[in-house]
Protein backbone atom coordinates (compact mmCIF):
# COMPACT_ATOMS: atom_id res chain seq x y z
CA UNK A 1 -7.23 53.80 -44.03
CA UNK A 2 -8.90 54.91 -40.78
CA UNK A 3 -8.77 58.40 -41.74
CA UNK A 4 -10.68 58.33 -44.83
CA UNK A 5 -13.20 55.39 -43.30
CA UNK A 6 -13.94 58.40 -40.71
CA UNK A 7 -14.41 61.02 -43.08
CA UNK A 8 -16.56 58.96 -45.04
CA UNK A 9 -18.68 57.70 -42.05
CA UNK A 10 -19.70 61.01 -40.98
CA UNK A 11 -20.39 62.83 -43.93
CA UNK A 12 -22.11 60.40 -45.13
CA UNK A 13 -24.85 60.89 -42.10
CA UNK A 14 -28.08 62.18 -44.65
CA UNK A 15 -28.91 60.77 -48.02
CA UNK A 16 -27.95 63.81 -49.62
CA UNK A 17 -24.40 63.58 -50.32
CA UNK A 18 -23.38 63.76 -53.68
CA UNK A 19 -20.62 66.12 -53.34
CA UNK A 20 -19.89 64.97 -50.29
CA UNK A 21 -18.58 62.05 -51.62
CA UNK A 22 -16.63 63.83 -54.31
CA UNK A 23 -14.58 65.98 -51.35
CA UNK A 24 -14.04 62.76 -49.76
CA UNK A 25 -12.74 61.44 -52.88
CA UNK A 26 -10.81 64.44 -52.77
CA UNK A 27 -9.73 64.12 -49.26
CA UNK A 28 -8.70 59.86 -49.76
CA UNK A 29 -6.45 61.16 -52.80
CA UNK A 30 -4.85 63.59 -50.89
CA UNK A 31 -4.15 61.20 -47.72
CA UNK A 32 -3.39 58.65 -49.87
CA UNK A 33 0.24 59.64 -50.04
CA UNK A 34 2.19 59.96 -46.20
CA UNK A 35 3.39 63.17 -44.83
CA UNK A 36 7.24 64.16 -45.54
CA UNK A 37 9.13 66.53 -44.20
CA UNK A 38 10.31 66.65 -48.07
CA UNK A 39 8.58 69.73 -50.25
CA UNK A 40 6.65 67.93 -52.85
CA UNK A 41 4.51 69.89 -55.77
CA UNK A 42 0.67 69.86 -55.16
CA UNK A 43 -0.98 67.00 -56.45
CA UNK A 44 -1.99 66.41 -60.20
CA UNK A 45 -5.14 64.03 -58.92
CA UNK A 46 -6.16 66.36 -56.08
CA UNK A 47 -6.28 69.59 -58.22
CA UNK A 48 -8.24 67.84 -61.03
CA UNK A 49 -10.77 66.99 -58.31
CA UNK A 50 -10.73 70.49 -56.86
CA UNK A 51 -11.19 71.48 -60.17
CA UNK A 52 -14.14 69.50 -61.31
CA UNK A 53 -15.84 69.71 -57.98
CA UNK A 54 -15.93 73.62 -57.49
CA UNK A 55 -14.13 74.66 -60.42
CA UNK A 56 -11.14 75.84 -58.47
CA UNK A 57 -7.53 77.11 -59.77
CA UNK A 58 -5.49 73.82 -60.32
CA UNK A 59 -3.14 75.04 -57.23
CA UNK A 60 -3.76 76.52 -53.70
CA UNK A 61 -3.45 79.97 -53.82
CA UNK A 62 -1.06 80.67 -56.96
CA UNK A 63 -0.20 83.83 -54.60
CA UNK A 64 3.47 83.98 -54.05
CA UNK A 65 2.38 85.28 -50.60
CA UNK A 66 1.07 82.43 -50.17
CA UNK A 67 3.43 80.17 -51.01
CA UNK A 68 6.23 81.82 -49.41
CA UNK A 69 4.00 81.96 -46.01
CA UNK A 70 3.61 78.01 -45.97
CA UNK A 71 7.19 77.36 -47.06
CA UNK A 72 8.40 79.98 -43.98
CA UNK A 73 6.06 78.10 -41.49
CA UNK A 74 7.74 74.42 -42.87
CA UNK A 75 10.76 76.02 -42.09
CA UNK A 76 10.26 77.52 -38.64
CA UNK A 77 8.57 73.81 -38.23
CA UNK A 78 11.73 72.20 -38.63
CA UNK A 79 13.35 74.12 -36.17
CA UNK A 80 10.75 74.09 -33.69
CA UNK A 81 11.60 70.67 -31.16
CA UNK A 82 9.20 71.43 -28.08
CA UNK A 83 5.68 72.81 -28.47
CA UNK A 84 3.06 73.00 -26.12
CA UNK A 85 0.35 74.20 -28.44
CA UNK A 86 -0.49 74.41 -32.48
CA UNK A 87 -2.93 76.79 -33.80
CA UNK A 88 -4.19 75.43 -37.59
CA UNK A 89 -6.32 77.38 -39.47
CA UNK A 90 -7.47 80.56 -41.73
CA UNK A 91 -7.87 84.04 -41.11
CA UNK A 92 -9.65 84.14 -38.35
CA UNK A 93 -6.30 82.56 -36.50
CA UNK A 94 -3.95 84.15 -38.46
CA UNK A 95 -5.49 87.88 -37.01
CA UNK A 96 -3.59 86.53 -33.54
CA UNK A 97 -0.11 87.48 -35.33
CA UNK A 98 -1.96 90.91 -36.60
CA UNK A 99 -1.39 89.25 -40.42
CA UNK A 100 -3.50 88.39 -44.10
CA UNK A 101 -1.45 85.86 -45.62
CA UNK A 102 2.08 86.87 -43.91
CA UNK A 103 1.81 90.86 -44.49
CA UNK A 104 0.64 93.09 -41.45
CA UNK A 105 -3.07 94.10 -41.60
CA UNK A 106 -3.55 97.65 -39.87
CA UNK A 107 -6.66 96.90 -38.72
CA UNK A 108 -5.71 93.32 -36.85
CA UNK A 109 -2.66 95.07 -35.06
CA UNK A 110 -4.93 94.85 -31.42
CA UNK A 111 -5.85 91.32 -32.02
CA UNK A 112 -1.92 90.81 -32.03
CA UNK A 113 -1.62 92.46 -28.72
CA UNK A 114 -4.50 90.55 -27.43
CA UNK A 115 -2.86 87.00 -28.59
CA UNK A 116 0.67 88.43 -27.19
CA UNK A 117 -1.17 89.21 -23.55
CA UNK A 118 -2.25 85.82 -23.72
CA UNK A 119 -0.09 83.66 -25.01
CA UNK A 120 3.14 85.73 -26.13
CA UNK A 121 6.86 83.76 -25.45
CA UNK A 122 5.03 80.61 -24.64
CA UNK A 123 5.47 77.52 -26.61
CA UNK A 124 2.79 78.41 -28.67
CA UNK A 125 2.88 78.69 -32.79
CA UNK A 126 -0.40 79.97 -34.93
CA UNK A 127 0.05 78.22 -38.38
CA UNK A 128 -2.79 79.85 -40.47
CA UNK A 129 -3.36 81.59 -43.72
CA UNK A 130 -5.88 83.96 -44.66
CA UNK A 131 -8.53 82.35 -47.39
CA UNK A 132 -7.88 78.73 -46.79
CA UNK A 133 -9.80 76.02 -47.18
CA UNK A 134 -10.13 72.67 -45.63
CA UNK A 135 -8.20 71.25 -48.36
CA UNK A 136 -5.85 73.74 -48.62
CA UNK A 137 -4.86 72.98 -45.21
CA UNK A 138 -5.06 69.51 -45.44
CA UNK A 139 -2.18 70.05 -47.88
CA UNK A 140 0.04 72.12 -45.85
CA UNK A 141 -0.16 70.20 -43.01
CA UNK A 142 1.20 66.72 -45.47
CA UNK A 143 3.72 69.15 -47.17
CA UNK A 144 6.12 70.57 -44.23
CA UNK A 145 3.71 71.98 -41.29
CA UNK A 146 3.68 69.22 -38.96
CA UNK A 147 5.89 69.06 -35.81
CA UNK A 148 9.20 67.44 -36.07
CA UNK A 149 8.68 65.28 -32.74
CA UNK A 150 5.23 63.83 -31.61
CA UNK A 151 5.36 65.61 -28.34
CA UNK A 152 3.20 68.52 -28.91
CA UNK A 153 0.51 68.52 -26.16
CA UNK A 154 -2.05 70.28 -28.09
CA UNK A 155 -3.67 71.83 -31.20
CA UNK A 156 -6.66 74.22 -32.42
CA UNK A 157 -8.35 73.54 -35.56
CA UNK A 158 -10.76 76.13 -37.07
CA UNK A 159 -11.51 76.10 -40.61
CA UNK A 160 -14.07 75.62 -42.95
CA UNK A 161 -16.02 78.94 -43.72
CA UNK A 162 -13.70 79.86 -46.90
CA UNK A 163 -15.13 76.43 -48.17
CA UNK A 164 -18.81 77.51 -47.99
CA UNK A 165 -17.65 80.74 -49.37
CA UNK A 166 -16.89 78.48 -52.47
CA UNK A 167 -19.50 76.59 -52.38
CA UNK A 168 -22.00 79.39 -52.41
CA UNK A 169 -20.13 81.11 -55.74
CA UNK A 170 -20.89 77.84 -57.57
CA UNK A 171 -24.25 77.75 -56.55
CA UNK A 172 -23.92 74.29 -54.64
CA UNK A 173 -25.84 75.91 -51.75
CA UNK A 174 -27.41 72.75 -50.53
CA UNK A 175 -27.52 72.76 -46.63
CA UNK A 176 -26.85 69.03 -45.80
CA UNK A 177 -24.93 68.38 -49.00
CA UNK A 178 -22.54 71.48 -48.04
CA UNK A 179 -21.83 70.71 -44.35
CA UNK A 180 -21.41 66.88 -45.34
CA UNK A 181 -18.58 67.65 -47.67
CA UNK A 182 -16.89 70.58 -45.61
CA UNK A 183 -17.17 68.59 -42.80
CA UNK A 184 -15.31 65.66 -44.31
CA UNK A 185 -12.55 68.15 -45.03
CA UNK A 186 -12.39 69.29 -41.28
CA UNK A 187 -12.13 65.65 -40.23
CA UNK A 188 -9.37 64.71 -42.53
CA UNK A 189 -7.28 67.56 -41.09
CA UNK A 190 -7.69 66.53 -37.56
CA UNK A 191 -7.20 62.59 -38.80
CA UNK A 192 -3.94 63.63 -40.39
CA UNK A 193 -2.88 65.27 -36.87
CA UNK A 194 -3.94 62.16 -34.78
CA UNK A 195 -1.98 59.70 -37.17
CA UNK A 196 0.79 61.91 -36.83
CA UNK A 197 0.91 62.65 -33.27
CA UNK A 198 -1.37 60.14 -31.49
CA UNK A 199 -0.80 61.81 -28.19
CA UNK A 200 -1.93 65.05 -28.89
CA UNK A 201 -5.02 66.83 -27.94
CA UNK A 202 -6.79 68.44 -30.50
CA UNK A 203 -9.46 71.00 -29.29
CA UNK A 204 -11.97 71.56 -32.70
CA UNK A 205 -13.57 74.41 -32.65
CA UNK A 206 -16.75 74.70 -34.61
CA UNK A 207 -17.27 77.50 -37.68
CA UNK A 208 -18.26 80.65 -36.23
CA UNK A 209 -21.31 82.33 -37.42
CA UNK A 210 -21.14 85.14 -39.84
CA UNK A 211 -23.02 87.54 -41.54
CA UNK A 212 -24.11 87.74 -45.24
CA UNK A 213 -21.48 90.32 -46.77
CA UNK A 214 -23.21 90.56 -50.20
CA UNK A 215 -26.66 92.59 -49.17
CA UNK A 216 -26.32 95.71 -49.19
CA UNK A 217 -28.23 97.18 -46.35
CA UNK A 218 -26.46 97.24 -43.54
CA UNK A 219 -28.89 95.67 -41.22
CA UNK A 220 -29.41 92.89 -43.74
CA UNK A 221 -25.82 92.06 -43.35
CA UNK A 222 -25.78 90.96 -39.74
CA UNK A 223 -28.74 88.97 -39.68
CA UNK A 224 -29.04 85.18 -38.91
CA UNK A 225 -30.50 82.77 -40.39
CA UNK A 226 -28.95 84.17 -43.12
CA UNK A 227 -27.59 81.94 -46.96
CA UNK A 228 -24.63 80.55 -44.15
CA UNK A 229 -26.46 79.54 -41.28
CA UNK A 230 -27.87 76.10 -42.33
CA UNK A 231 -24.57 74.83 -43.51
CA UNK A 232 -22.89 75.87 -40.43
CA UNK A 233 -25.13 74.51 -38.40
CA UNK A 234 -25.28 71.43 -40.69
CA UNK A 235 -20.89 71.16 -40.13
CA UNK A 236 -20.74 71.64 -36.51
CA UNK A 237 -23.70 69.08 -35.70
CA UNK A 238 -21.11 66.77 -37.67
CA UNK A 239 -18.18 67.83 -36.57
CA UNK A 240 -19.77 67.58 -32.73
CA UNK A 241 -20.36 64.04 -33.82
CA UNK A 242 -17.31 62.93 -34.79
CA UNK A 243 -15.62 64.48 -31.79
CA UNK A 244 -18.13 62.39 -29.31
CA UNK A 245 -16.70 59.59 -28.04
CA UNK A 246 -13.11 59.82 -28.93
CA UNK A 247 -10.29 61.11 -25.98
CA UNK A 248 -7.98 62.87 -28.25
CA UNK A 249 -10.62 65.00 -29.79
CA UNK A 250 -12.59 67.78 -28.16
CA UNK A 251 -15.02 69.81 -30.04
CA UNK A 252 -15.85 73.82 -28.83
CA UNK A 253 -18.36 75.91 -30.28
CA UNK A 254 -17.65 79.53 -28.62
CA UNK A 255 -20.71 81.07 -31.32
CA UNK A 256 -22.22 82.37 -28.87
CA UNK A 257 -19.58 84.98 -28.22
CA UNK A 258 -20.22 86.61 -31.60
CA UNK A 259 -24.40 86.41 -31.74
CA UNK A 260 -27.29 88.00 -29.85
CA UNK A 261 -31.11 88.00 -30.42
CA UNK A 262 -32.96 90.44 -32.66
CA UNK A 263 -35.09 92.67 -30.93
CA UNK A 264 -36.68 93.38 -34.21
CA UNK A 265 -37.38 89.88 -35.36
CA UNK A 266 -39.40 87.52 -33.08
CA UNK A 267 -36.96 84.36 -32.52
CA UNK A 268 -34.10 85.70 -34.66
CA UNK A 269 -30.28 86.86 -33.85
CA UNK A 270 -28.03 89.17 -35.31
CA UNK A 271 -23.82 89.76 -35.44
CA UNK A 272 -22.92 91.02 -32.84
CA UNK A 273 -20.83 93.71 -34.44
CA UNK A 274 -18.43 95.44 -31.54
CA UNK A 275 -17.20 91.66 -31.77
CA UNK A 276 -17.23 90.93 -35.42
CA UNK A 277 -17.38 94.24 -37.28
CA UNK A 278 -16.84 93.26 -40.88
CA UNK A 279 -19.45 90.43 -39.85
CA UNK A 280 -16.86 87.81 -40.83
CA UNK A 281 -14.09 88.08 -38.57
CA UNK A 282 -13.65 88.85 -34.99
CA UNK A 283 -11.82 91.87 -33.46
CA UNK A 284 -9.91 92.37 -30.71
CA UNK A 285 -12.76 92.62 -28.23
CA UNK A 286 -14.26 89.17 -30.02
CA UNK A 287 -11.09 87.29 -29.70
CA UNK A 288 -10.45 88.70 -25.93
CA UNK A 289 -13.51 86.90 -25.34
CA UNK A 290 -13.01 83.92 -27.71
CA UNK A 291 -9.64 83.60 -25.76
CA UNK A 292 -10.44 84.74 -22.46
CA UNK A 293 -14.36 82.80 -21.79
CA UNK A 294 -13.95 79.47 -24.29
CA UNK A 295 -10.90 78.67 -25.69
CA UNK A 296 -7.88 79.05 -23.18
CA UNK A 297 -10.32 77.52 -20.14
CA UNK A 298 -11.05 74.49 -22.12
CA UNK A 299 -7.30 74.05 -23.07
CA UNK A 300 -6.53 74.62 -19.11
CA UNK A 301 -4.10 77.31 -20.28
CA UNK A 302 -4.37 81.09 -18.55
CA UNK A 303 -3.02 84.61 -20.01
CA UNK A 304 0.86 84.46 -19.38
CA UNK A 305 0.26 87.90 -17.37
CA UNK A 306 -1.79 86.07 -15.13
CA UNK A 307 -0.24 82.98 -14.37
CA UNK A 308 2.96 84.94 -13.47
């Protein structure tokens, strides 16, 4: 299957890939069975390998929330004929519709009114949910949150930093190792687009930076390198890889919007935090200029109150 020969080819790019090769075994089980439009219960295989890789809950997010969230969007997919654009990720996208995981978030209410400015009544649908992981999406997008039709011009991918999360609570904090297996995850998720909608573009944007939320100085917290930085770098060198080369697949990194050097530390950066407060996710000013200076340009989309 091309999808999982893919996978496998690029995370498979240093000689440390141990579990690398267990998410890809991961990833083959869970492609191994074709999309549906039919609800089907998470897989047996692909939650004992979830389980015995990072010791993870047998299901995705037991939530209800959850749940319910993924079986609205499979529903709103169904009645959805004509989009122009797909937005698939975590938090970080689901902040557009000022939600965590379906409920409104006070604090994301502005990023809402940033994503209406810019993209509100157009054919446009976000379909993200706070805390996901590659694999978590993987399995939404086989169980009920791809398009009915082919036609869709377009989609965003961005997801992957809920996975190092993980890793890093299990102590598998190897660099390479890390950004091999997240990165395999990443590429089955935009594999599982392409064999489902060959004609569609699908812009990949590469994990944002973050901080290290767990010191607790608050200078500490911003810096970079920090315990992240390696395996981010490590995915998006991958993930820039993969996307080389092929038509359909176009791979933004926008990190630049969110970092800026250290003025105390010769050669180092920092969060930039009137973009990224909580050092994790952006706010309304970071996504105005996620939005505004990367992301709509390279989809050759403008704000709807501009294009008027």
């Amino acid at each position: 299957m091309v999808t999982v020969r893919q996978a496998i080819l690029w995370a498979r790019s240093n000689r440390k890939y141990t579990l690398a090769i267990t998410v890809i075994l991961l990833v083959l089980l869970a492609l191994a069975s074709p999309g549906t439009r039919n609800y089907r219960p998470y897989s047996v295989e692909v939650s004992d390998a979830i389980s015995h890789a990072v010791d993870a809950p047998a299901e995705p997010k037991k939530a209800p929330e959850w749940r319910q969230l993924h079986e609205r969007y499979a529903k709103e997919m169904l009645l959805l004929k004509e989009m122009d654009l797909l937005l698939y990720g975590d938090s970080i996208l689901e902040s557009l519709l000022g939600n965590q995981v379906g409920q409104p978030r006070a604090e994301w209410a502005d990023i809402a009114d940033v994503w209406t400015k810019h993209h509100g009544g157009s054919k446009a649908k976000v379909l993200a949910i706070s805390g996901d992981t590659t694999i978590q999406l993987l399995w939404r997008i086989q169980n009920g949150e791809l398009p009915v039709t082919t036609d869709t011009k377009q989609a965003v991918v961005l997801i992957g930093t809920n996975d190092l999360t993980a890793y890093h609570q299990h102590q598998l904090s190897d660099a390479d190792e890390t950004g091999s297996a997240v990165a395999a995850g990443v590429i089955a998720v935009c594999e599982q687009l392409i064999d489902h909608s060959p004609r569609m573009k699908i812009t990949l944007l590469a994990v944002l930076p973050r901080g290290n939320r767990e010191v607790e100085a608050p200078a500490a917290k911003v810096l970079i390198p920090n315990k992240f930085s390696s395996a981010i770098e490590a995915i998006n060198d991958r993930l820039e890889q993969y996307a080389d080369g092929r038509k359909q697949v176009k791979f933004l990194d926008c990190s630049s919007i969110f970092i800026e050097d250290n003025a105390k530390l010769e050669g180092g950066q920092k969060i930039r935090l009137d973009h990224m407060p909580d050092v994790l996710h952006p706010n309304a000013a970071g996504m105005e200029q996620l939005l505004t200076t990367c992301l709509d340009p390279a989809l050759g989309l403008k704000p709807l109150e501009l294009s008027e």
